[in-house]
Protein backbone atom coordinates (compact mmCIF):
# COMPACT_ATOMS: atom_id res chain seq x y z
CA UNK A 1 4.08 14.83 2.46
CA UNK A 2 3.41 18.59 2.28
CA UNK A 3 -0.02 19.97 2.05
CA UNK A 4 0.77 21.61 -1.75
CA UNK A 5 1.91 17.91 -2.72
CA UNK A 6 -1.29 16.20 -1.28
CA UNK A 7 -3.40 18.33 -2.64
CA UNK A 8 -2.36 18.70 -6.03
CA UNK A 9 -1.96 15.03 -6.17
CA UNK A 10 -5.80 14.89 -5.27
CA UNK A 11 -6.44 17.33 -8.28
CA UNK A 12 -4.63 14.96 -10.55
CA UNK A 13 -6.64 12.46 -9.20
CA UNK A 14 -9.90 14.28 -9.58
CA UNK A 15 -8.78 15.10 -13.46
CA UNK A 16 -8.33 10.95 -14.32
CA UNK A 17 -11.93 11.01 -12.94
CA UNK A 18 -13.05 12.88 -15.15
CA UNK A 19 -11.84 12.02 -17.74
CA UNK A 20 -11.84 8.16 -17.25
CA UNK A 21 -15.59 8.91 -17.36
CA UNK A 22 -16.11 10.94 -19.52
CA UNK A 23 -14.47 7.85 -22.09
CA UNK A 24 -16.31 5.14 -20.65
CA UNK A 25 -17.82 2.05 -22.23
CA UNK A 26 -20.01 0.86 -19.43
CA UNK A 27 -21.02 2.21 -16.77
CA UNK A 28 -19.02 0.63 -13.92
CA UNK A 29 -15.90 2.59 -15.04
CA UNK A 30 -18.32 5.54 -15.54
CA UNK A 31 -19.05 5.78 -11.96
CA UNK A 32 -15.90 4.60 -10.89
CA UNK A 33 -14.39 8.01 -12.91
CA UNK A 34 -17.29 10.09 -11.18
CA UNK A 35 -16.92 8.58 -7.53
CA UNK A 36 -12.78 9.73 -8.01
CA UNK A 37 -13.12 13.20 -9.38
CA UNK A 38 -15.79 13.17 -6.27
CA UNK A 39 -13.00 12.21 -3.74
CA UNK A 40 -9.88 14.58 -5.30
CA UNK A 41 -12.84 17.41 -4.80
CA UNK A 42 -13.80 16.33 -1.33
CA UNK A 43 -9.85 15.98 -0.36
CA UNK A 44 -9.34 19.35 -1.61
CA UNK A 45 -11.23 20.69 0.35
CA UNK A 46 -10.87 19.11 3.27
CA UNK A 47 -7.57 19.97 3.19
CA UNK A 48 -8.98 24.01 2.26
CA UNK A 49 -10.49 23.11 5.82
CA UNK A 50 -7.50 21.50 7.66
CA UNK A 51 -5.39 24.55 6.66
CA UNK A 52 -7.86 27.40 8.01
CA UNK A 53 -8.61 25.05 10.97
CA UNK A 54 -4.60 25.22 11.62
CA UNK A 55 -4.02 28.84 11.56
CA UNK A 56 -7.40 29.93 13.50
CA UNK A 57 -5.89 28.02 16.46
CA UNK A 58 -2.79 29.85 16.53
């Protein structure tokens, strides 16, 4: 998949997060929503990383 795709994919991700906890009853899908708007921001910019990592090296 292409870099745009991943990423944005992870943003969706990291916006169910949210919002999953942000509605939540008890607390395991609280963290649950917290721990995967955690990973979409992470993967973001990891991939922010893996991109500036690819063109320094040529």
């Amino acid at each position: 998949m292409s870099h745009w795709i991943m990423g944005i994919l992870a943003g969706i991700a990291g916006l169910i997060g949210l919002f999953m906890s942000g509605a939540a009853r008890d607390p395991a899908i609280f963290w649950f929503g917290l721990s995967l708007s955690t990973f979409g921001v992470l993967f973001c910019w990891w991939m922010i990383k893996t991109a500036y990592d690819e063109s320094e090296a040529g």
